[in-house]
PDB file of N, CA and C in Angstrom:
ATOM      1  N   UNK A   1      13.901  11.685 -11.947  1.00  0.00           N
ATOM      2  CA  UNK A   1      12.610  12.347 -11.949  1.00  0.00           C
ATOM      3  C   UNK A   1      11.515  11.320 -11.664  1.00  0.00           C
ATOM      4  N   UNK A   2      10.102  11.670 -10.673  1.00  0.00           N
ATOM      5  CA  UNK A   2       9.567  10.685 -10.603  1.00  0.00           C
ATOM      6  C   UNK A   2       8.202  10.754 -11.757  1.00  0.00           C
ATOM      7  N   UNK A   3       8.042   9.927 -11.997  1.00  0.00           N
ATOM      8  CA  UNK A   3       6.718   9.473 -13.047  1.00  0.00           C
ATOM      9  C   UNK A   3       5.364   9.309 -12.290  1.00  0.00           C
ATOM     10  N   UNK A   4       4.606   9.572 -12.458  1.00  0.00           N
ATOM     11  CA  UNK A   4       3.171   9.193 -12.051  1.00  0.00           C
ATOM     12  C   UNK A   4       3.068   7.860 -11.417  1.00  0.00           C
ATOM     13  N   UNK A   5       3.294   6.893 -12.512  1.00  0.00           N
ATOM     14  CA  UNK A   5       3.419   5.877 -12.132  1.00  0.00           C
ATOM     15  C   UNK A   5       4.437   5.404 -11.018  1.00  0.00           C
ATOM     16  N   UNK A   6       5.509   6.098 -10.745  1.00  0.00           N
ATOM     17  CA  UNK A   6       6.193   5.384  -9.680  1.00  0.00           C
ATOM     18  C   UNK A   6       5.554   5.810  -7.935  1.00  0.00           C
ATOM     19  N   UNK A   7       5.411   7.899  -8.386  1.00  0.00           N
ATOM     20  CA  UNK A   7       4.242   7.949  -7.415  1.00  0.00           C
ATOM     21  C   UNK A   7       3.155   7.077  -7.098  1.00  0.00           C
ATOM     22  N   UNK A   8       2.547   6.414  -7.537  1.00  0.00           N
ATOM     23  CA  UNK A   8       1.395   5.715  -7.621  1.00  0.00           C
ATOM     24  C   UNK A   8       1.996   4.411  -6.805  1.00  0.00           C
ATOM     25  N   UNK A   9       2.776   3.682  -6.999  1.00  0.00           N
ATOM     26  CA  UNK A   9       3.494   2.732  -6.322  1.00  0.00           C
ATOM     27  C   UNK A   9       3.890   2.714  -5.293  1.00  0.00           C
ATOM     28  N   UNK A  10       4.185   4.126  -5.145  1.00  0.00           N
ATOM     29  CA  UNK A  10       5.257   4.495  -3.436  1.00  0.00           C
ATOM     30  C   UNK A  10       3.898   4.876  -2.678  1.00  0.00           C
ATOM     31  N   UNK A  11       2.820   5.087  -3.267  1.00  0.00           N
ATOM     32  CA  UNK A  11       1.528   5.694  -2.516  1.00  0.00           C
ATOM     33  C   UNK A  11       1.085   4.002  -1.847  1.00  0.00           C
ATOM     34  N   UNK A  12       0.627   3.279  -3.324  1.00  0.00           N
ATOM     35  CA  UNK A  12       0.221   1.920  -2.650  1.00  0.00           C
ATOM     36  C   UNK A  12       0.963   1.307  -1.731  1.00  0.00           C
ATOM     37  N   UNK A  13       1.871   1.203  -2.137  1.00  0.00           N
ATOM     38  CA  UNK A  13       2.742   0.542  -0.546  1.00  0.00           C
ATOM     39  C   UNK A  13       2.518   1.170   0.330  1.00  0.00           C
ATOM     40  N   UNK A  14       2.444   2.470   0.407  1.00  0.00           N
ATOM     41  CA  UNK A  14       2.847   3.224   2.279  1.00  0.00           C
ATOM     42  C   UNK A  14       1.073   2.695   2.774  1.00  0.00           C
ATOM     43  N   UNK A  15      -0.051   3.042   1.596  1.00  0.00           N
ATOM     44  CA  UNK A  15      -0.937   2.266   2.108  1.00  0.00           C
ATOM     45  C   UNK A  15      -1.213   1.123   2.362  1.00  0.00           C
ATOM     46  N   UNK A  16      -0.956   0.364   1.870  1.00  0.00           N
ATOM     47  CA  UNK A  16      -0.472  -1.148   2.428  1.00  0.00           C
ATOM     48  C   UNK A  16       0.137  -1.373   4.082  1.00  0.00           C
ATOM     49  N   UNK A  17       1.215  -0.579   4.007  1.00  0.00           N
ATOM     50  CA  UNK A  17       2.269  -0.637   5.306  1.00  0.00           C
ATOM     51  C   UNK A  17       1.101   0.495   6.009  1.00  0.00           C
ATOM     52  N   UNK A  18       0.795   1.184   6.052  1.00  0.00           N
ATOM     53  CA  UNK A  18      -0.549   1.583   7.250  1.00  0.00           C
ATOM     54  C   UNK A  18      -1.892   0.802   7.401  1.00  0.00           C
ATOM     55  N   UNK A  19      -2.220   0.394   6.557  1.00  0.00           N
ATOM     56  CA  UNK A  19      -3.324  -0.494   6.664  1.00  0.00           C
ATOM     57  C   UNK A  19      -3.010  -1.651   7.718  1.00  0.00           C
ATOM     58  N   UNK A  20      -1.720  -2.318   7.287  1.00  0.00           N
ATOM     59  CA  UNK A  20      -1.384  -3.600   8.395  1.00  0.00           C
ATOM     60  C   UNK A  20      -1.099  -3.009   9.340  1.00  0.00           C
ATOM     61  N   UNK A  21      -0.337  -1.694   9.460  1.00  0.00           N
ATOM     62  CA  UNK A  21       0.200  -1.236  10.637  1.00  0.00           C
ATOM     63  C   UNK A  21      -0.906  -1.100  11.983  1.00  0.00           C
ATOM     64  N   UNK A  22      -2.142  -0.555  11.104  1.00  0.00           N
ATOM     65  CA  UNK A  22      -3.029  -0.294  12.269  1.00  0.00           C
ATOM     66  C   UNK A  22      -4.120  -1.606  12.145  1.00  0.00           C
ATOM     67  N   UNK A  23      -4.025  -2.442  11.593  1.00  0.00           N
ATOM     68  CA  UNK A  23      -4.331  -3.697  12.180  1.00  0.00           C
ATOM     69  C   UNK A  23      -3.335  -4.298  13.216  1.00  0.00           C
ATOM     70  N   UNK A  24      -2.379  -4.419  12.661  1.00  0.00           N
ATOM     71  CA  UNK A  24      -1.321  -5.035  13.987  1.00  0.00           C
ATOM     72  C   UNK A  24      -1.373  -4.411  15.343  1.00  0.00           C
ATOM     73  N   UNK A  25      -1.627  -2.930  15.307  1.00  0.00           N
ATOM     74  CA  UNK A  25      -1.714  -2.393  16.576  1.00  0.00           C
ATOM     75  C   UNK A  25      -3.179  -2.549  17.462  1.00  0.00           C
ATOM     76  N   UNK A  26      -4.366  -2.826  16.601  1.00  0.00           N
ATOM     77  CA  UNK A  26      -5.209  -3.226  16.994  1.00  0.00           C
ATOM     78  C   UNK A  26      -5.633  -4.810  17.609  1.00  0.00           C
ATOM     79  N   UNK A  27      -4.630  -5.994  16.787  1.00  0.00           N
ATOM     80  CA  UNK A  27      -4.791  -6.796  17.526  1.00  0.00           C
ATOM     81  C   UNK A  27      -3.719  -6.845  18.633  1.00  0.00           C
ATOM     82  N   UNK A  28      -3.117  -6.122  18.731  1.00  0.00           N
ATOM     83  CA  UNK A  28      -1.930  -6.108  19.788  1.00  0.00           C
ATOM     84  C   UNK A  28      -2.428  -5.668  21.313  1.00  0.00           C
ATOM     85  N   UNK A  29      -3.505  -3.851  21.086  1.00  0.00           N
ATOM     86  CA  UNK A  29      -3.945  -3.436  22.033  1.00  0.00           C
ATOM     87  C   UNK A  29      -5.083  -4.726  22.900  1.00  0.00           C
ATOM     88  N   UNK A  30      -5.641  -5.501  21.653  1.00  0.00           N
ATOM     89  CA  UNK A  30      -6.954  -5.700  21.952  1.00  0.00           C
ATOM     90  C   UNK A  30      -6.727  -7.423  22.595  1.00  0.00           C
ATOM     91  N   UNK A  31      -5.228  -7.836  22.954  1.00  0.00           N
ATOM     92  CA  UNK A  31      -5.019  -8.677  22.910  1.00  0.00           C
ATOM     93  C   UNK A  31      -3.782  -8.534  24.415  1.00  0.00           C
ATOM     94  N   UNK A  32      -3.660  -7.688  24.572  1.00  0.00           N
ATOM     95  CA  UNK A  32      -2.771  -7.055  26.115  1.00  0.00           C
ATOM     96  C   UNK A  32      -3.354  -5.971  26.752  1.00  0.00           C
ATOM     97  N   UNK A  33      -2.571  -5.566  27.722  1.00  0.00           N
ATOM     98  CA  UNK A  33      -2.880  -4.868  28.598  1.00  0.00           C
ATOM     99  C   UNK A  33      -2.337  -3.212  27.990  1.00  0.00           C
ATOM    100  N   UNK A  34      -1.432  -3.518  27.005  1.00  0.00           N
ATOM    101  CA  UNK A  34      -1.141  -2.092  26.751  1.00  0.00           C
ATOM    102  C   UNK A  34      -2.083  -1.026  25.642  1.00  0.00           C
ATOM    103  N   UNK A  35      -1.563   0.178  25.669  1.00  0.00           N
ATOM    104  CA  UNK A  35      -2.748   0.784  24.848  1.00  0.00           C
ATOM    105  C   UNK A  35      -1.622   1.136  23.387  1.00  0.00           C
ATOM    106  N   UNK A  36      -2.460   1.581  22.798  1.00  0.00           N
ATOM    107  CA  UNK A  36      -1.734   2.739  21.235  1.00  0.00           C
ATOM    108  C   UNK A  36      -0.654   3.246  21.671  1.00  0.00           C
ATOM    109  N   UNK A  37      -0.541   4.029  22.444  1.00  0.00           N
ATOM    110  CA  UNK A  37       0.440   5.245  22.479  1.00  0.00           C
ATOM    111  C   UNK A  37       1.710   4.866  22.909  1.00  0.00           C
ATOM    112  N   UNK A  38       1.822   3.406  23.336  1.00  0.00           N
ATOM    113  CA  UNK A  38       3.388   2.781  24.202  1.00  0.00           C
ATOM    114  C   UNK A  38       4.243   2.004  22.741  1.00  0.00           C
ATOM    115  N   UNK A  39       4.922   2.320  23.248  1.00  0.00           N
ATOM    116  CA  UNK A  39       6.332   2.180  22.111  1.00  0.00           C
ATOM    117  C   UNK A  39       6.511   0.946  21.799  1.00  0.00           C
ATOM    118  N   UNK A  40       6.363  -0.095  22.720  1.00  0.00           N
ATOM    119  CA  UNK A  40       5.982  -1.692  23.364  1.00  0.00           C
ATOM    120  C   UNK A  40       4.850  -2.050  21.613  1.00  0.00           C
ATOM    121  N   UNK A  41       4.107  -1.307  21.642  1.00  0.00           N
ATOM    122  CA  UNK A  41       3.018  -1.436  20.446  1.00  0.00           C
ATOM    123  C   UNK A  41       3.368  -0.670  19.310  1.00  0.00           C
ATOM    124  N   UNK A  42       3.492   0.415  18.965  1.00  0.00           N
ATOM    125  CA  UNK A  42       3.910   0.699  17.847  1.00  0.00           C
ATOM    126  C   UNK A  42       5.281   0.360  16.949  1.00  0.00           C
ATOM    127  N   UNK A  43       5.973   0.617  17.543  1.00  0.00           N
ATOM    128  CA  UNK A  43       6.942  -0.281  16.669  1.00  0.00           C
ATOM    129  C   UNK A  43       6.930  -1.250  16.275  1.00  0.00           C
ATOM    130  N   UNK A  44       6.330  -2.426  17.231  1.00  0.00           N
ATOM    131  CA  UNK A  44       6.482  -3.987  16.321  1.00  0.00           C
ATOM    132  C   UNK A  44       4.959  -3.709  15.040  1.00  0.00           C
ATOM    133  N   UNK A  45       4.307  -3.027  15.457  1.00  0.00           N
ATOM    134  CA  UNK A  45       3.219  -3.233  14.776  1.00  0.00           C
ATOM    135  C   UNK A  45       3.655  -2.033  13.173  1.00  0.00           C
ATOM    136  N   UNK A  46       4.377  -1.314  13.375  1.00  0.00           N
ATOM    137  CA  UNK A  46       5.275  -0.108  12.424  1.00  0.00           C
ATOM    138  C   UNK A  46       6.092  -1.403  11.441  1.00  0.00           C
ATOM    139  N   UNK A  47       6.271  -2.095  12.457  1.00  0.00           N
ATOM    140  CA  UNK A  47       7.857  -3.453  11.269  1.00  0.00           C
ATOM    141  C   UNK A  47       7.375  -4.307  10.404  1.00  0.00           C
ATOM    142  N   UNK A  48       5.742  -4.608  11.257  1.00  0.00           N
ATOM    143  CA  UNK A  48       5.277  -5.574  10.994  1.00  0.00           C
ATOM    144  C   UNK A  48       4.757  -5.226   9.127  1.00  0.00           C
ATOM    145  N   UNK A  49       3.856  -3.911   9.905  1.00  0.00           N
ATOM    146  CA  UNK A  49       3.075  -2.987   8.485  1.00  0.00           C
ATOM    147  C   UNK A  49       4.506  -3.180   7.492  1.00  0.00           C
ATOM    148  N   UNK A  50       5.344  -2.641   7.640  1.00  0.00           N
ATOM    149  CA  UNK A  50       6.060  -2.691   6.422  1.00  0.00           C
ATOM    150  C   UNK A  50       7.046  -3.693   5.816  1.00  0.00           C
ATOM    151  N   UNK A  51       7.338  -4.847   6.725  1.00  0.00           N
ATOM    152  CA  UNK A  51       7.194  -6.140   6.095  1.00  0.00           C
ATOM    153  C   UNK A  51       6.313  -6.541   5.188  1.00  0.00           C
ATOM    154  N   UNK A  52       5.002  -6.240   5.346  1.00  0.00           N
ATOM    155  CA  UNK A  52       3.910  -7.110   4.855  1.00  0.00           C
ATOM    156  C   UNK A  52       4.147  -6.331   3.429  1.00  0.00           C
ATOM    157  N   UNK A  53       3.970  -4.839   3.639  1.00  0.00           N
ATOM    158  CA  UNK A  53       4.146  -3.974   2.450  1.00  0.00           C
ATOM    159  C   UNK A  53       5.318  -4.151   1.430  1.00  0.00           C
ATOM    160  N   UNK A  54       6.583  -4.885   1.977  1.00  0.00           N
ATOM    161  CA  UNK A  54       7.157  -5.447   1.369  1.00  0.00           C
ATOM    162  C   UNK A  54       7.678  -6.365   0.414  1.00  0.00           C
ATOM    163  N   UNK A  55       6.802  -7.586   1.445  1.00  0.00           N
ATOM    164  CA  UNK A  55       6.481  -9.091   0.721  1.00  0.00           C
ATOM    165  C   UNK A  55       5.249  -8.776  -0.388  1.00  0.00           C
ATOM    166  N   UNK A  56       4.663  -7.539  -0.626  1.00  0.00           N
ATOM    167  CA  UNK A  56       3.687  -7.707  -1.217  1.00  0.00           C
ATOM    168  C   UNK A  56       4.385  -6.567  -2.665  1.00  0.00           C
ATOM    169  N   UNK A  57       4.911  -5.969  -2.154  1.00  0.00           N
ATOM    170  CA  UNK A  57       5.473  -4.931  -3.266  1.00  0.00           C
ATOM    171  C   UNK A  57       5.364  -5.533  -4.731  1.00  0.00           C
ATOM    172  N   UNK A  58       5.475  -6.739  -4.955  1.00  0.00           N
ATOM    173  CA  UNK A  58       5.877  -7.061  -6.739  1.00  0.00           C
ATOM    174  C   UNK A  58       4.670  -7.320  -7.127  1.00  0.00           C
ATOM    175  N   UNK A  59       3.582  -7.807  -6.183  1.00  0.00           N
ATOM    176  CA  UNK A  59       2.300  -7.897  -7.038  1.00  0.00           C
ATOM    177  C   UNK A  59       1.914  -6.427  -6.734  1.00  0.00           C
ATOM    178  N   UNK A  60       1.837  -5.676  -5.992  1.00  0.00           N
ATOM    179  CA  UNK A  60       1.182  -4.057  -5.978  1.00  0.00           C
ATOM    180  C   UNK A  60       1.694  -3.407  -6.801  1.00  0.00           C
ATOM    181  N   UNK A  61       2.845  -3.310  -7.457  1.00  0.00           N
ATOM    182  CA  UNK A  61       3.689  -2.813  -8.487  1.00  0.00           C
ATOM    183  C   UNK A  61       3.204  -3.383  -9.760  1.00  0.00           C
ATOM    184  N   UNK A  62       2.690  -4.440 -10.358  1.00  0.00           N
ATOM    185  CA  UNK A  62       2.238  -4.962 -11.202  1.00  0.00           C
ATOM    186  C   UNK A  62       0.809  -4.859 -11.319  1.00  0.00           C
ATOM    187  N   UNK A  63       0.421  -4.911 -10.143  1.00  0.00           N
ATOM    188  CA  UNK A  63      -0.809  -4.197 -10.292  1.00  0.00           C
ATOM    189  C   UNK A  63      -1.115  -2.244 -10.360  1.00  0.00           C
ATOM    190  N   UNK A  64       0.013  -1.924 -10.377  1.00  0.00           N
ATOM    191  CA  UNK A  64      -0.445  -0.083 -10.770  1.00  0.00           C
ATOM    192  C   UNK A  64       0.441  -0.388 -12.051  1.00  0.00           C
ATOM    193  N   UNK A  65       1.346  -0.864 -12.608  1.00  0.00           N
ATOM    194  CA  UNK A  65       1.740  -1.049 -13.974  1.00  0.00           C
ATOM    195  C   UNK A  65       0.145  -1.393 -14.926  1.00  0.00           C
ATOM    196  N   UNK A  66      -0.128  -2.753 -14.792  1.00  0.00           N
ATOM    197  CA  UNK A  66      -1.368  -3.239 -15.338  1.00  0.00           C
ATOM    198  C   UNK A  66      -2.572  -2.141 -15.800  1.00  0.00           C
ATOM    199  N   UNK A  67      -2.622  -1.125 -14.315  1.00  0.00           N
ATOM    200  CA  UNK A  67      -4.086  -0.062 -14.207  1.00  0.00           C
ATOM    201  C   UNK A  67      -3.457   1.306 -15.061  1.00  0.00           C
ATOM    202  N   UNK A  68      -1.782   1.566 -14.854  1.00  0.00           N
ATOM    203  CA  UNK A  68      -1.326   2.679 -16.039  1.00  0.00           C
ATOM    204  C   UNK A  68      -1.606   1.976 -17.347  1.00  0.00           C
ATOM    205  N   UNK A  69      -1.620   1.112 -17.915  1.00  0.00           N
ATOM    206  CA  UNK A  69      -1.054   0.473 -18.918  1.00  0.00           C
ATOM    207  C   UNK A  69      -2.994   0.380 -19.673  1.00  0.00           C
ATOM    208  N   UNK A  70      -3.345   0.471 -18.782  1.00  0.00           N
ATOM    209  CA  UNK A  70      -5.468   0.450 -19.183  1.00  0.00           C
ATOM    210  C   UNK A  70      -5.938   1.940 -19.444  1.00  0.00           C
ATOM    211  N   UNK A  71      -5.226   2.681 -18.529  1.00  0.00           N
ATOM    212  CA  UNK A  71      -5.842   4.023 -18.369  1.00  0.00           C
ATOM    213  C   UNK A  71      -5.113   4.705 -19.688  1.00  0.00           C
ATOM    214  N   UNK A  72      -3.808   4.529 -19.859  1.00  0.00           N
ATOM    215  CA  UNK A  72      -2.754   4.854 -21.456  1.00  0.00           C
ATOM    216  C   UNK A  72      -3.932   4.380 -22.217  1.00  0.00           C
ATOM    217  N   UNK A  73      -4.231   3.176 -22.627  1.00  0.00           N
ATOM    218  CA  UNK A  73      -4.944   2.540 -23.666  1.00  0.00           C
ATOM    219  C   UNK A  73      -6.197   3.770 -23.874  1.00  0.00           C
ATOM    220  N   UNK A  74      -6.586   3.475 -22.642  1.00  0.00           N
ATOM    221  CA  UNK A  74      -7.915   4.266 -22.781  1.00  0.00           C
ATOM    222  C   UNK A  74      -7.987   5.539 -23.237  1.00  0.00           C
ATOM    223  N   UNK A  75      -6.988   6.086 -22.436  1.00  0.00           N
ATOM    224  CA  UNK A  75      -6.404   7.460 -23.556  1.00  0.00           C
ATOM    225  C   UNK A  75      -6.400   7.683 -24.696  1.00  0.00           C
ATOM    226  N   UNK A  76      -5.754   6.704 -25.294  1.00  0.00           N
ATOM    227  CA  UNK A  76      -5.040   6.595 -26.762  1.00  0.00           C
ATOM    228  C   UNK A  76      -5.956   5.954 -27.598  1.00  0.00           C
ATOM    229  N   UNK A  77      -7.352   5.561 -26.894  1.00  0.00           N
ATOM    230  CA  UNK A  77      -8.055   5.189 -27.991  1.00  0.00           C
ATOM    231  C   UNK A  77      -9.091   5.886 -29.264  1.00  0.00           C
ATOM    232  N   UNK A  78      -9.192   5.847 -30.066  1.00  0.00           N
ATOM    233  CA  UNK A  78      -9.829   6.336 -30.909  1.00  0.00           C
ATOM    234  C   UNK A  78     -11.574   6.130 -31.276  1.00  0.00           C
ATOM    235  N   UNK A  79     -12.370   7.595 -31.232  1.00  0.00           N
ATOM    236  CA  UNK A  79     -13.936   6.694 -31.333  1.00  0.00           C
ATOM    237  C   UNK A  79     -14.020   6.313 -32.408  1.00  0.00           C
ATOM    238  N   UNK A  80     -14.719   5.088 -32.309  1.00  0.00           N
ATOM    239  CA  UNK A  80     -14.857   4.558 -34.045  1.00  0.00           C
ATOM    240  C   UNK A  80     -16.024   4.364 -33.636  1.00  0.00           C
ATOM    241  N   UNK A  81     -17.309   5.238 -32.829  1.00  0.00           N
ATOM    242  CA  UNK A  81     -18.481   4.623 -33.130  1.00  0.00           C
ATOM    243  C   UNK A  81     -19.509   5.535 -33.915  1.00  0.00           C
ATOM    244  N   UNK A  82     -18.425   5.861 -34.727  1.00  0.00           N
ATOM    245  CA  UNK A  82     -19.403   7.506 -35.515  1.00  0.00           C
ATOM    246  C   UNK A  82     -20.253   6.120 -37.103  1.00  0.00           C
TER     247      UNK A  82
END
């Protein structure tokens, strides 16, 4: 079953791996003769995005652990400013 939190993880990465993705394709177009739509460009720039999203996975994962683990607290806290 998935948890919030793991949703939250599989979200940050795919954003991660699109964020580089369409940087890579942008310095790719903007750097040859080819455009977006050729296969020549998206794929390496598709491998690239999710490499990066990869190598980065254990701190992005620790960082949505860290932000569940604040937002729980915050939940669970009690007012004591009566």
């Amino acid at each position: 079953m998935f948890t919030p939190v793991m949703v939250a993880k599989y979200a940050v990465n795919l954003t991660i791996a699109a964020t580089v993705t369409s940087a890579a394709t942008t310095i790719i177009t903007n750097n040859t003769e080819k455009t977006e739509d050729d296969n020549i460009v998206k794929i390496p720039a598709a491998v690239v995005g999710y490499v990066v999203a990869s190598k980065l996975r254990a701190r992005s994962d620790a960082m949505v652990d860290k932000t569940a683990a604040a937002i729980t607290k915050f939940k669970n806290r009690k007012d004591t400013t009566e």
